[in-house]
C-alpha atoms as a PDB file:
ATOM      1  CA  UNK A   1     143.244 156.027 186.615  1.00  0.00           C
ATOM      2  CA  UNK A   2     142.640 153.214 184.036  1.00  0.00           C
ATOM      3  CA  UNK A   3     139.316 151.589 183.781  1.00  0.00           C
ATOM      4  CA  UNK A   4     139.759 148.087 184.075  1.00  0.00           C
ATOM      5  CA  UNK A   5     138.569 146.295 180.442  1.00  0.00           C
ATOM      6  CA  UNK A   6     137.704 143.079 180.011  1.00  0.00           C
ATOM      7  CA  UNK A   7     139.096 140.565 176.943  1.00  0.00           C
ATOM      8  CA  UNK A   8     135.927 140.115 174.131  1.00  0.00           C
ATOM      9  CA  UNK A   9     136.251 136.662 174.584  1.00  0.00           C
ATOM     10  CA  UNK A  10     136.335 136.154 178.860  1.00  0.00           C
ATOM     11  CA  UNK A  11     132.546 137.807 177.858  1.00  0.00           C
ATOM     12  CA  UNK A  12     131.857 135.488 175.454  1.00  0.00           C
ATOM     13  CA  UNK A  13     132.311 132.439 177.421  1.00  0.00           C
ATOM     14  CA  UNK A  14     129.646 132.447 179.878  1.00  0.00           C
ATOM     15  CA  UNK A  15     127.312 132.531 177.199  1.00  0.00           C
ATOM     16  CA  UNK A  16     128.688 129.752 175.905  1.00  0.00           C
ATOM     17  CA  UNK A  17     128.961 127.725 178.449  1.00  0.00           C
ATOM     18  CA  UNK A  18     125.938 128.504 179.592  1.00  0.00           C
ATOM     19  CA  UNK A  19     124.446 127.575 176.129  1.00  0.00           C
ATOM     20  CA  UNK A  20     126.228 123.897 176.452  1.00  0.00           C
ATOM     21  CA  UNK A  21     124.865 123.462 179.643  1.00  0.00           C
ATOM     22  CA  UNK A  22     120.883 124.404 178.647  1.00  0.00           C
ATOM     23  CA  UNK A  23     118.603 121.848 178.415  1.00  0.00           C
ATOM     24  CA  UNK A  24     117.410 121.813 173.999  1.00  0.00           C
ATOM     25  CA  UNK A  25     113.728 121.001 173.149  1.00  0.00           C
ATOM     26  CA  UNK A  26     113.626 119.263 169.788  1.00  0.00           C
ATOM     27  CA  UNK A  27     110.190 118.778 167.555  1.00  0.00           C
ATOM     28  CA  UNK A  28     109.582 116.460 165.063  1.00  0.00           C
ATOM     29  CA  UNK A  29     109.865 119.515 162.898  1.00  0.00           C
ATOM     30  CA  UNK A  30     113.667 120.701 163.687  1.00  0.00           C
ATOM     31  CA  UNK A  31     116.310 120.419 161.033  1.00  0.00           C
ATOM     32  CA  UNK A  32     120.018 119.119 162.058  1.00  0.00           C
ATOM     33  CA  UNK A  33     122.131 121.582 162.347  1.00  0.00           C
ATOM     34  CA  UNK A  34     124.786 121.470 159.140  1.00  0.00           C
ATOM     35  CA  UNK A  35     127.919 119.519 159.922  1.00  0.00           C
ATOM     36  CA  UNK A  36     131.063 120.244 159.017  1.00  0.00           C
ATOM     37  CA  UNK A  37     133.496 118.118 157.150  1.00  0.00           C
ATOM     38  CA  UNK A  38     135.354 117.759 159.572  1.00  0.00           C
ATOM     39  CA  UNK A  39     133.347 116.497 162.246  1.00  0.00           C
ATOM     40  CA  UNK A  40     132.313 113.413 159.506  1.00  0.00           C
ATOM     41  CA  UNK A  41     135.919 112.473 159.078  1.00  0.00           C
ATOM     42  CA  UNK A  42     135.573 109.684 162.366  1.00  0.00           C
ATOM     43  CA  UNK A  43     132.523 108.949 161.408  1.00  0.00           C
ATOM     44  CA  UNK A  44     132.528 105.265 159.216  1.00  0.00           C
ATOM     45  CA  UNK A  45     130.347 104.266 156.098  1.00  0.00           C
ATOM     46  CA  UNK A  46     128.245 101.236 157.498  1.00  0.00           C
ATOM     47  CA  UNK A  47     127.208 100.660 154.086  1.00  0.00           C
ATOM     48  CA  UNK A  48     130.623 101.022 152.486  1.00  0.00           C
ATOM     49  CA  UNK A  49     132.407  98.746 155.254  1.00  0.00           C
ATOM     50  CA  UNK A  50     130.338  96.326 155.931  1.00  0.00           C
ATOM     51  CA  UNK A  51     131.639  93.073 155.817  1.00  0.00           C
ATOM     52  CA  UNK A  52     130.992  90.466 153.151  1.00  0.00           C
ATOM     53  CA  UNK A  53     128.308  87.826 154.672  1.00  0.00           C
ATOM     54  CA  UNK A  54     128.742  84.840 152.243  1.00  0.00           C
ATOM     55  CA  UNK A  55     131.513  83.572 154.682  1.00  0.00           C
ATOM     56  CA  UNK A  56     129.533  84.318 157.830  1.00  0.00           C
ATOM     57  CA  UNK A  57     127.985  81.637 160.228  1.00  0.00           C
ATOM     58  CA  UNK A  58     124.892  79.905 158.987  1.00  0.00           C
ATOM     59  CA  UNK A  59     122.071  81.351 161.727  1.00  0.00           C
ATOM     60  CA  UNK A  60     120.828  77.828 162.215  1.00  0.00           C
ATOM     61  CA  UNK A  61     124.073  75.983 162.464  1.00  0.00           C
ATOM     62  CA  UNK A  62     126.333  78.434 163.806  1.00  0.00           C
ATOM     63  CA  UNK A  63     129.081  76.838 161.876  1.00  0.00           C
ATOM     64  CA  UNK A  64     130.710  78.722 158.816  1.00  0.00           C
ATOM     65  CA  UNK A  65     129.444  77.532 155.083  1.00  0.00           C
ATOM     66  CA  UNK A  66     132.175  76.146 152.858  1.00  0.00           C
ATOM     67  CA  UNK A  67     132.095  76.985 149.232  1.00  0.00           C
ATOM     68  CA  UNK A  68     130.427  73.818 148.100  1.00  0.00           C
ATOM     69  CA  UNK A  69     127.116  74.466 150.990  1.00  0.00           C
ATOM     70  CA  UNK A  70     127.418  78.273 149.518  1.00  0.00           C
ATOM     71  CA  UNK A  71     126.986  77.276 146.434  1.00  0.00           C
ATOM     72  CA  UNK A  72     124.762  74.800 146.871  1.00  0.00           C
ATOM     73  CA  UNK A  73     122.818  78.037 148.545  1.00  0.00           C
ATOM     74  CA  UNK A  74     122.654  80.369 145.743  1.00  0.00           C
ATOM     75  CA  UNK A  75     121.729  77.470 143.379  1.00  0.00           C
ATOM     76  CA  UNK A  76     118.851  76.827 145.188  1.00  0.00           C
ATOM     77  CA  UNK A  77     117.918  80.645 145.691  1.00  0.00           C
ATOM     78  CA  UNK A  78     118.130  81.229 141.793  1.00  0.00           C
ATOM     79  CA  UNK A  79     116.110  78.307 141.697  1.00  0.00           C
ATOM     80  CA  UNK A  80     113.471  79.731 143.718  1.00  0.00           C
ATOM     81  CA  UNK A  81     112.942  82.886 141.992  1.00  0.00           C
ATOM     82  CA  UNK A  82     113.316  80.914 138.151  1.00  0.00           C
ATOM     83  CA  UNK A  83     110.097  79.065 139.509  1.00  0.00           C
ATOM     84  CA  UNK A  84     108.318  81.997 140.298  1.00  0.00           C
ATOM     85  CA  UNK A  85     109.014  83.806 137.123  1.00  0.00           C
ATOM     86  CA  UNK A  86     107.971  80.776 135.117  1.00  0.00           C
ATOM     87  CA  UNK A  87     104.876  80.532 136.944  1.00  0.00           C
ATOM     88  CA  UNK A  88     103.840  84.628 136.297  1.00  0.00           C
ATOM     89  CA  UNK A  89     104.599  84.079 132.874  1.00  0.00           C
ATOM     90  CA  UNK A  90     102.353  80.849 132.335  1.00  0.00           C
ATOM     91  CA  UNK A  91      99.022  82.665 134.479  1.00  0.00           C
ATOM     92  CA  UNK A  92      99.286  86.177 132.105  1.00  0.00           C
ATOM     93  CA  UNK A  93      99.372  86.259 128.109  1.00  0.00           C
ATOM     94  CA  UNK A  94      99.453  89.321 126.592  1.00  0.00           C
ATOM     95  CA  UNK A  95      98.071  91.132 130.084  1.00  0.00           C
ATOM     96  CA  UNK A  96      95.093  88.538 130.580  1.00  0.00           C
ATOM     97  CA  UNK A  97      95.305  86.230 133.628  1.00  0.00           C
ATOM     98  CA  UNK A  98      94.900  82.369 132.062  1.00  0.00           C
ATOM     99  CA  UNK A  99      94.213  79.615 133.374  1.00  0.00           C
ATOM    100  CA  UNK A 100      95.477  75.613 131.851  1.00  0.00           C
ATOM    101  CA  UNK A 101      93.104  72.740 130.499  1.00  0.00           C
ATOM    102  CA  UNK A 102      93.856  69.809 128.343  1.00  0.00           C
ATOM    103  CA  UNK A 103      91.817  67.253 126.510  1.00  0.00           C
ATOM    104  CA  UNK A 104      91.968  63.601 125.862  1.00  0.00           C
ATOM    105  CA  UNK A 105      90.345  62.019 123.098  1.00  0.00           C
ATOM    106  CA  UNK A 106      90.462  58.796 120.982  1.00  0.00           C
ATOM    107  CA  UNK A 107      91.530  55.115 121.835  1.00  0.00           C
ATOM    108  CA  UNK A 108      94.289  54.955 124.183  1.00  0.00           C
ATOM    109  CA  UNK A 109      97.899  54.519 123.046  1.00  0.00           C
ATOM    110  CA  UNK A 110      99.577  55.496 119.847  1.00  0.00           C
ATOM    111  CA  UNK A 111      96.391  57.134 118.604  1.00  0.00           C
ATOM    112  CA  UNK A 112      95.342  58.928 121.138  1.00  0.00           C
ATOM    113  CA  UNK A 113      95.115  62.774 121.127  1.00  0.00           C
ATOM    114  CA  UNK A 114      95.926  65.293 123.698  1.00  0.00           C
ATOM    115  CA  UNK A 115      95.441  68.557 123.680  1.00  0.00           C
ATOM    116  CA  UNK A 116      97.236  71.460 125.748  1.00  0.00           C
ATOM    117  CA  UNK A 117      95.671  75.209 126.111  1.00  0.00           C
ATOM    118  CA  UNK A 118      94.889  77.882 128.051  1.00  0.00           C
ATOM    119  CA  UNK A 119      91.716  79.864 128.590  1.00  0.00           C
ATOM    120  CA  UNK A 120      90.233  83.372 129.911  1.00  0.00           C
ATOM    121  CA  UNK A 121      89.910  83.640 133.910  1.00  0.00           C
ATOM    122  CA  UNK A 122      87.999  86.811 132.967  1.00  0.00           C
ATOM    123  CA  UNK A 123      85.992  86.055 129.927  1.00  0.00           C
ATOM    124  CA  UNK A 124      85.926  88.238 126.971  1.00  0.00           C
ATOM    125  CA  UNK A 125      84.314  88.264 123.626  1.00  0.00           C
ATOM    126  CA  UNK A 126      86.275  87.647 120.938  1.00  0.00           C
ATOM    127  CA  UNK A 127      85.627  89.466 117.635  1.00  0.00           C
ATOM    128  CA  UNK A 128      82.645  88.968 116.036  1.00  0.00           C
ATOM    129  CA  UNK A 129      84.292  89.421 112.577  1.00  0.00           C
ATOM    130  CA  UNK A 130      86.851  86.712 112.845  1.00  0.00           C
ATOM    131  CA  UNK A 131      86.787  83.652 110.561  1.00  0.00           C
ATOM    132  CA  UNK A 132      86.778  81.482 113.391  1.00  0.00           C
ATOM    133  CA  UNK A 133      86.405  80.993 117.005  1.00  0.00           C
ATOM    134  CA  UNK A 134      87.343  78.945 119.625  1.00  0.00           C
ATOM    135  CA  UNK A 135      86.667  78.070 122.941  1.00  0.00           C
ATOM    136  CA  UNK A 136      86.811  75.219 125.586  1.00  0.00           C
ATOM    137  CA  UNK A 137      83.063  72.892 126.212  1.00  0.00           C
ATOM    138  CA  UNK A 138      83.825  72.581 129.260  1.00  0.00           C
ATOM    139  CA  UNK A 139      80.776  69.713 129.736  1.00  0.00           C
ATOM    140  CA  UNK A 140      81.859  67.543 126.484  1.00  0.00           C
ATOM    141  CA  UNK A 141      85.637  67.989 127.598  1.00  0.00           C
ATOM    142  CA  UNK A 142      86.553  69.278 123.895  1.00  0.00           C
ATOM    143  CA  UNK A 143      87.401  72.386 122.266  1.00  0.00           C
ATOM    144  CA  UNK A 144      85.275  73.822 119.617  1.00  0.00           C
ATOM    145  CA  UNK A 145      84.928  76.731 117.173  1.00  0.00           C
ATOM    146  CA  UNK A 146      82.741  78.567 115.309  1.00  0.00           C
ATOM    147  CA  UNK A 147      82.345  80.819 112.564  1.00  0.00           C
ATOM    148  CA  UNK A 148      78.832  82.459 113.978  1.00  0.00           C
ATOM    149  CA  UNK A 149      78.846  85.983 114.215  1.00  0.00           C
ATOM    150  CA  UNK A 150      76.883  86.267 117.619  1.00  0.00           C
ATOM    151  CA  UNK A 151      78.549  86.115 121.308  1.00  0.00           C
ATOM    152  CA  UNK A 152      79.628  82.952 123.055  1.00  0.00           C
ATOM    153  CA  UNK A 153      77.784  82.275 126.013  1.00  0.00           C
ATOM    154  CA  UNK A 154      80.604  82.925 128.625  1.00  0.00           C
ATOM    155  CA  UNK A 155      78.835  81.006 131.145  1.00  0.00           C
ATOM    156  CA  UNK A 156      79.227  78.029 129.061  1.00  0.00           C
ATOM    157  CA  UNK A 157      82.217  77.668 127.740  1.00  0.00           C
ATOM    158  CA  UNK A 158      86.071  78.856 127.830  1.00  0.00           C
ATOM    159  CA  UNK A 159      87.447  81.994 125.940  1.00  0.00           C
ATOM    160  CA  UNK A 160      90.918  80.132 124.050  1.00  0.00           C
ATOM    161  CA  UNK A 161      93.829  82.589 125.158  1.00  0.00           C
ATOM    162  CA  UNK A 162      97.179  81.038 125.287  1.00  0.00           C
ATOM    163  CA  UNK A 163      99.552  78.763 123.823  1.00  0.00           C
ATOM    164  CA  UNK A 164      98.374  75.488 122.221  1.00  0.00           C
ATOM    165  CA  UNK A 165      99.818  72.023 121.604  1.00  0.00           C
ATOM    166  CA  UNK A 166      98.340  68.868 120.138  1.00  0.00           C
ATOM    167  CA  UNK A 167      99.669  65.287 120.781  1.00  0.00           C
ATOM    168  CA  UNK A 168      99.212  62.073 119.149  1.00  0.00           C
ATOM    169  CA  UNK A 169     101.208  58.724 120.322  1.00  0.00           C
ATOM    170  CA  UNK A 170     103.223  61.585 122.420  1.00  0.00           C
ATOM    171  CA  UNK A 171     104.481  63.608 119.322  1.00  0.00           C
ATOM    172  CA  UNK A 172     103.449  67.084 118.982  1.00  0.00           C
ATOM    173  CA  UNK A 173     101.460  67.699 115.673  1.00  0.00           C
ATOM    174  CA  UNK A 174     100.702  71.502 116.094  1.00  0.00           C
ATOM    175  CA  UNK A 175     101.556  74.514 118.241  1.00  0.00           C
ATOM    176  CA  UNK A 176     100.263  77.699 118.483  1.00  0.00           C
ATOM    177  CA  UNK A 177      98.573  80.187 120.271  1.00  0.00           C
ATOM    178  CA  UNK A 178      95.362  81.810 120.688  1.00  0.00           C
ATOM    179  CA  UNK A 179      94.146  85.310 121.470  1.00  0.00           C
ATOM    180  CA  UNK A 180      90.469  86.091 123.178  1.00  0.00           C
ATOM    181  CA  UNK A 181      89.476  82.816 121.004  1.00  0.00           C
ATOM    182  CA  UNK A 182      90.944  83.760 117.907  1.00  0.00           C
ATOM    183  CA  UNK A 183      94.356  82.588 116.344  1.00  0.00           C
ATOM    184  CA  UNK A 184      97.324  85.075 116.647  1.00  0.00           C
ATOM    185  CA  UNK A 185     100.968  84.615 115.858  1.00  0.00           C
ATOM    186  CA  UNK A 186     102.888  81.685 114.760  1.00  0.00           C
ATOM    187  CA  UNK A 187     100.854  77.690 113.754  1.00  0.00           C
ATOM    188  CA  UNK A 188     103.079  75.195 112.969  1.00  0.00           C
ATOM    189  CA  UNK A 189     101.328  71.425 111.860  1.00  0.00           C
ATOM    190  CA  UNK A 190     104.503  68.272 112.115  1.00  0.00           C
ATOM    191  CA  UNK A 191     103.783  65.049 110.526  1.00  0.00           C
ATOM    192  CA  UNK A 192     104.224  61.793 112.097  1.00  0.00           C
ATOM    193  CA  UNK A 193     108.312  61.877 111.260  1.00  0.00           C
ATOM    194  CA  UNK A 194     108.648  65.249 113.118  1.00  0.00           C
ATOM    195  CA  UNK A 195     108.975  67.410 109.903  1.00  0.00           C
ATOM    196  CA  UNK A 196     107.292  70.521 109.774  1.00  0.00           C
ATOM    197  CA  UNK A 197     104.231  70.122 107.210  1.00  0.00           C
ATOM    198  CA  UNK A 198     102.335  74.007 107.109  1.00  0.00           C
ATOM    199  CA  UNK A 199     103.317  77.212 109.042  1.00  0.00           C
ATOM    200  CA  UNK A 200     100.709  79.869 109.142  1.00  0.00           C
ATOM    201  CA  UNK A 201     101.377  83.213 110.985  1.00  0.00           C
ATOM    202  CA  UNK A 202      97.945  84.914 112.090  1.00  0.00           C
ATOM    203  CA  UNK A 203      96.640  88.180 113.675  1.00  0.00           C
ATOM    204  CA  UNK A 204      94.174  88.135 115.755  1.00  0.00           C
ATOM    205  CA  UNK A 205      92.570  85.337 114.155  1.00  0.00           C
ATOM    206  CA  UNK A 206      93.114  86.551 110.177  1.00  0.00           C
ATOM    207  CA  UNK A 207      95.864  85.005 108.181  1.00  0.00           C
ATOM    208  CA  UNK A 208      98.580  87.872 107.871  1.00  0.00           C
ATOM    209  CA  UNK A 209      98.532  87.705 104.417  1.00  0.00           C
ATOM    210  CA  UNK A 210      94.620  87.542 103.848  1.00  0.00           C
ATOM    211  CA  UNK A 211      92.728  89.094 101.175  1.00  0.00           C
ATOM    212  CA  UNK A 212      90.127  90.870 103.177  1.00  0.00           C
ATOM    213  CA  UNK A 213      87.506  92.919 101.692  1.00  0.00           C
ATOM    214  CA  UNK A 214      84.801  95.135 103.287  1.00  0.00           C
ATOM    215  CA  UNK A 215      81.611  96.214 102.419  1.00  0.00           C
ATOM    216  CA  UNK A 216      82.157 100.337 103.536  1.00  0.00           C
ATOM    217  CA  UNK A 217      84.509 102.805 103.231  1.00  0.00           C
ATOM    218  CA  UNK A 218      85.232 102.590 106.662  1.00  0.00           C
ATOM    219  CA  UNK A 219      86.026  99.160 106.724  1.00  0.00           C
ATOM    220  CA  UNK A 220      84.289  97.979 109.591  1.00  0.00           C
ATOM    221  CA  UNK A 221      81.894  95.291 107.412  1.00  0.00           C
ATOM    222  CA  UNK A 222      83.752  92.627 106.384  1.00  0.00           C
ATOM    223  CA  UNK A 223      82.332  91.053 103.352  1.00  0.00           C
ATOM    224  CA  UNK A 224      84.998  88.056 102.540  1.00  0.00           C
ATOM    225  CA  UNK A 225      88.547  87.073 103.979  1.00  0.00           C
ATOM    226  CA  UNK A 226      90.515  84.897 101.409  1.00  0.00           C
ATOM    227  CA  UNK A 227      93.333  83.488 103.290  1.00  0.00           C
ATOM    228  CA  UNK A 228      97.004  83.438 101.197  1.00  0.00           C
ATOM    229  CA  UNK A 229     100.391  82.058 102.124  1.00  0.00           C
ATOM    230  CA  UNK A 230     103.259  82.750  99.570  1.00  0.00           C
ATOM    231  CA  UNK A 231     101.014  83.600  96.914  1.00  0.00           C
ATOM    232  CA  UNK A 232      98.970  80.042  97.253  1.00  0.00           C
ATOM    233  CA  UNK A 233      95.269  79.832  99.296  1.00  0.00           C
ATOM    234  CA  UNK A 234      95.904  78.137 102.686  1.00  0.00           C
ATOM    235  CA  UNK A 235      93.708  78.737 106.278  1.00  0.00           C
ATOM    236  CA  UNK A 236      90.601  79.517 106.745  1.00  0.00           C
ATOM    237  CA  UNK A 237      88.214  81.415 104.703  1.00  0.00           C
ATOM    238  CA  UNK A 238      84.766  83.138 106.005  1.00  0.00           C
ATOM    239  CA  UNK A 239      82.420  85.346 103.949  1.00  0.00           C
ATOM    240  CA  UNK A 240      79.819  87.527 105.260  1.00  0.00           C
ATOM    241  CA  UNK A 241      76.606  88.892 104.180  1.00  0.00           C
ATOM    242  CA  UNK A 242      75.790  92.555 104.074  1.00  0.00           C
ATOM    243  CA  UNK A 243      73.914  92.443 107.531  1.00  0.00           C
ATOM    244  CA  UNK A 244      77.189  90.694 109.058  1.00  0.00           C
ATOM    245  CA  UNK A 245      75.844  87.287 109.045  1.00  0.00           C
ATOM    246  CA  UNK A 246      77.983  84.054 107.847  1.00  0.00           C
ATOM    247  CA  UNK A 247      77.641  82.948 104.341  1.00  0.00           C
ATOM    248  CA  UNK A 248      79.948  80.628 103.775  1.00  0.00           C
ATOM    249  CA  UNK A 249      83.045  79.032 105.724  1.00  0.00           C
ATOM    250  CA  UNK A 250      85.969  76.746 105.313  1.00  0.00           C
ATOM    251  CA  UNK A 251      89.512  75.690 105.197  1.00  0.00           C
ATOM    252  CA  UNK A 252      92.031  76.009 102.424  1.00  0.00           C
ATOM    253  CA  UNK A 253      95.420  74.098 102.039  1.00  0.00           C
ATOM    254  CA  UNK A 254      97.954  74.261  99.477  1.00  0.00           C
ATOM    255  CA  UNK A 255      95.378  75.462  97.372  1.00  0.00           C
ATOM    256  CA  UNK A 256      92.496  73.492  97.866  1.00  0.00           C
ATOM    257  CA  UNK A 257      89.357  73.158  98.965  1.00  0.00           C
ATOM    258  CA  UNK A 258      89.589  71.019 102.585  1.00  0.00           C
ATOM    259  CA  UNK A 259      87.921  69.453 105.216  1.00  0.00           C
ATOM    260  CA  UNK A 260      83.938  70.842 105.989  1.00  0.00           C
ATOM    261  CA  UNK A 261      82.175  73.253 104.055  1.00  0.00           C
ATOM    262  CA  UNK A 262      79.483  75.262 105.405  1.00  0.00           C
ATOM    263  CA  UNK A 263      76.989  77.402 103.870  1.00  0.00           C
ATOM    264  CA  UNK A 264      74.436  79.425 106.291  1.00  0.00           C
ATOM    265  CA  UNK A 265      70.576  80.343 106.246  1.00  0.00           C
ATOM    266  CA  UNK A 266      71.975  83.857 106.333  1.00  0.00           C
ATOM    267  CA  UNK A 267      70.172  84.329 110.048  1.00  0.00           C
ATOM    268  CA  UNK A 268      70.893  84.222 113.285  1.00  0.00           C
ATOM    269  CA  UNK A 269      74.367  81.790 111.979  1.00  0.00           C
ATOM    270  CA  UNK A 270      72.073  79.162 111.763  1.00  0.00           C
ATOM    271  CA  UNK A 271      73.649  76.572 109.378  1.00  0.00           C
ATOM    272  CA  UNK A 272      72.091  75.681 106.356  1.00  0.00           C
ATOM    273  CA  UNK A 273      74.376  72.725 104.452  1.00  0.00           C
ATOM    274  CA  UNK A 274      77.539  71.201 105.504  1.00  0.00           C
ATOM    275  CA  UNK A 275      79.979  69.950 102.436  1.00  0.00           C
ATOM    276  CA  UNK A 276      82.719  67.200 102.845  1.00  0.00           C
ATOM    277  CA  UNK A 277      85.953  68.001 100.920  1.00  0.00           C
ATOM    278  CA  UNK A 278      89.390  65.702 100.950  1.00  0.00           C
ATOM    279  CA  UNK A 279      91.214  65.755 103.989  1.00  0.00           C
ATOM    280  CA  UNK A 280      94.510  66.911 102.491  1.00  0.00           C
ATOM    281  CA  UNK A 281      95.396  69.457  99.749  1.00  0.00           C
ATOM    282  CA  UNK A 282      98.293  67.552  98.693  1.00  0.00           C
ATOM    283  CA  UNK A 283      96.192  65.395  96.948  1.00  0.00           C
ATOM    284  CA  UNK A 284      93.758  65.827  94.055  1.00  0.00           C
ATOM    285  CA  UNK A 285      90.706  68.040  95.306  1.00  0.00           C
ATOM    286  CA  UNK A 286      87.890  65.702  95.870  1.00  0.00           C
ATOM    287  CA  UNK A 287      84.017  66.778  94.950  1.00  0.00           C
ATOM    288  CA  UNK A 288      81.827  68.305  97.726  1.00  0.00           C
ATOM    289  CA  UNK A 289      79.501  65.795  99.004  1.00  0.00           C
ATOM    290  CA  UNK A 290      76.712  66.894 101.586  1.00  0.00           C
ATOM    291  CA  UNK A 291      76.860  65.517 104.689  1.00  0.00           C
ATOM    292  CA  UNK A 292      74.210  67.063 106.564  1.00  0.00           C
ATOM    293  CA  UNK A 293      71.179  69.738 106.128  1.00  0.00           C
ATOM    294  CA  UNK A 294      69.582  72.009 108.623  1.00  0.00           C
ATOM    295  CA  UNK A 295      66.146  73.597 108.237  1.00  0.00           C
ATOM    296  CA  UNK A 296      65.470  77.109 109.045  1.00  0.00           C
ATOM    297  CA  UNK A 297      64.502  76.438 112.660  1.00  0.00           C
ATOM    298  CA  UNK A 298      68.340  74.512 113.423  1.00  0.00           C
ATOM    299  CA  UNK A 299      66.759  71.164 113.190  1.00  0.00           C
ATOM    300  CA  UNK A 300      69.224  68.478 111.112  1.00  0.00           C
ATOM    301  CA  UNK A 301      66.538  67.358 108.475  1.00  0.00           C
ATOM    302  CA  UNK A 302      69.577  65.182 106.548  1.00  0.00           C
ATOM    303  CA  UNK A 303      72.917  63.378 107.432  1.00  0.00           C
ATOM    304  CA  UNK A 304      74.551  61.365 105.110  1.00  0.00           C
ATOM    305  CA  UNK A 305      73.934  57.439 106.049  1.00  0.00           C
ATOM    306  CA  UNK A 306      72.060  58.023 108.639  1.00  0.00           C
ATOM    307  CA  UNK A 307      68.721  59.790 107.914  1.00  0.00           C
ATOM    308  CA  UNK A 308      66.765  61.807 105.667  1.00  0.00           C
ATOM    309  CA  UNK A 309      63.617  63.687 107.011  1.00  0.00           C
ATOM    310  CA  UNK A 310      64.146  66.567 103.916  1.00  0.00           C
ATOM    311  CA  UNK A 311      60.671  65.370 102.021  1.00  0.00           C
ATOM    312  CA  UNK A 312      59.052  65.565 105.613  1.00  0.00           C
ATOM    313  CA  UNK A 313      60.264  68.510 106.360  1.00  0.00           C
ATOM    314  CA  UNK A 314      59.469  70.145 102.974  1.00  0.00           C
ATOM    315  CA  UNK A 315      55.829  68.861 103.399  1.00  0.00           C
ATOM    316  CA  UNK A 316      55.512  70.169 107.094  1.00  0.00           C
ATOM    317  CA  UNK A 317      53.121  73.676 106.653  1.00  0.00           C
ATOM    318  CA  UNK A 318      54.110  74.364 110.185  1.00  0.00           C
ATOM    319  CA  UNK A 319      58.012  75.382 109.427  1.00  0.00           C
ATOM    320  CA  UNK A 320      58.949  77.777 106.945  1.00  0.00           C
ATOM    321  CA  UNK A 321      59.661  76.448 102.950  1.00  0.00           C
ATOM    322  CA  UNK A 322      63.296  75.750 102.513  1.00  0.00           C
ATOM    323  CA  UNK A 323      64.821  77.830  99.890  1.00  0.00           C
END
């Protein structure tokens, strides 16, 4: 007598079935079960098929956009984001957040001169070593520099950082830019008939082809920077005394001697005389005359045609002797 036997897979399929029919608990920690090929052949790419939106309905209208309104769409989105790259790139300047000013002085009309610059939101020191610095006066509405070699007090004026441009009669007569108060890159001066006159490039305030010398081996006390352009003196020239303090400061061009002259006490940057040169180098290099004197406490003892308190002063026993 045979023993009735059974087909391997009629015993399989209860299990399976009754698998398929089990309820499954899934945690946020199960994996999915791997899929075959197969099984992802019905399946369709939504990324890969879906349709092209430029032709669908407008959401407000309902209607569909012609070319010209989808156009006339895209313009105004590149538009959009133009505007907001311009304005990131006019608030930061070489990673420092910068804020705009101008100034207006002189008669109104053809004369009158504007200036355009940007300032420190955050304000920094600028380097004590550099021939000059500048900064906003926020009070007097004008910029001003300085030669001194101690800090700016940040709570009263503007740090320079930015690009610069200076009007008269509504032609530009110089451009430029300033780092932390000092003048970096490219200065270009334009006469009246829009032809370039000078073009200085700077770093970080020094003339990039300055002379600079130092007083250590280390070269961290500067002792005179003689600005050169092509071979030929032009910018600004500083000199400093062994301690660090201003000596003497002024402006070159095409060789010359230019503009104001100043010599210092030697403490605390406290300016001693102040010497008027020609206002152009293109032209024969005029004698120094003094314009003013300061004693040793800042007091102006002397301004040319206006007063002269220097035998006074010199007679006072309560302020130090001049030298």
């Amino acid at each position: 007598m045979h023993l009735f036997r059974l087909s391997p897979t009629l015993l399989v399929l209860p299990f399976v079935l009754l698998s398929a029919c089990a309820k499954k608990t899934v945690s946020f920690n199960s994996k999915p079960e791997n899929t075959t090929t197969a099984s992802l052949t019905g399946v369709r790419d939504t990324l890969a098929t879906a349709r092209d939106t430029t032709n669908a309905p407008s959401l407000v209208t309902g209607k569909k956009l012609t070319k010209e309104e989808q156009r006339k769409a895209l313009e105004k989105e590149k538009a959009a984001q133009r505007k907001a790259t311009t304005k990131k790139k006019k608030t930061i300047f070489l990673g420092e957040r910068i804020k705009k000013g101008y100034t207006k002085s002189g008669p109104k009309g053809r004369n009158q001169v504007v200036e355009i610059f940007y300032y420190l939101r955050t304000p920094k020191q600028p380097n004590p070593y550099a021939p000059l610095k500048w900064y906003f006066n926020p009070a007097k509405r004008r910029l001003e520099k300085t030669a001194a070699i101690g800090e700016i007090d940040l709570n009263k004026y503007k740090v320079l950082h930015g690009p610069y441009k200076k009007m008269q009669g509504g032609k530009v007569v110089e451009t430029g830019y300033y780092s932390v108060g000092t003048r970096h890159l490219r200065w270009e001066r334009y006469g009246r008939d829009n032809t370039l006159v000078s073009k200085v490039h700077y770093e970080q305030g020094f003339p990039r082809d300055a002379n600079i010398s130092y007083y250590d081996g280390g070269r961290t006390m500067v002792k005179e920077v003689v600005p050169y352009i092509d071979g030929k003196l032009e910018g600004d020239y500083i000199s400093f005394k062994n301690d660090g303090q201003p000596d003497w400061a002024g402006q070159f061009e095409n060789g010359k001697k230019v503009g104001t002259w100043t010599k210092y006490w030697g403490f605390r940057s406290r300016r001693h005389y102040e010497y008027q040169y020609g206002d152009s180098g293109y032209e024969p290099e005029a004698e120094p005359v003094l314009i003013k004197e300061y004693n040793r406490n800042g007091v102006l003892i002397y301004e040319k045609g206006k007063l002269d308190k220097r035998e006074a002063d010199a007679r006072n026993p309560a302020l130090p002797r001049r030298n």
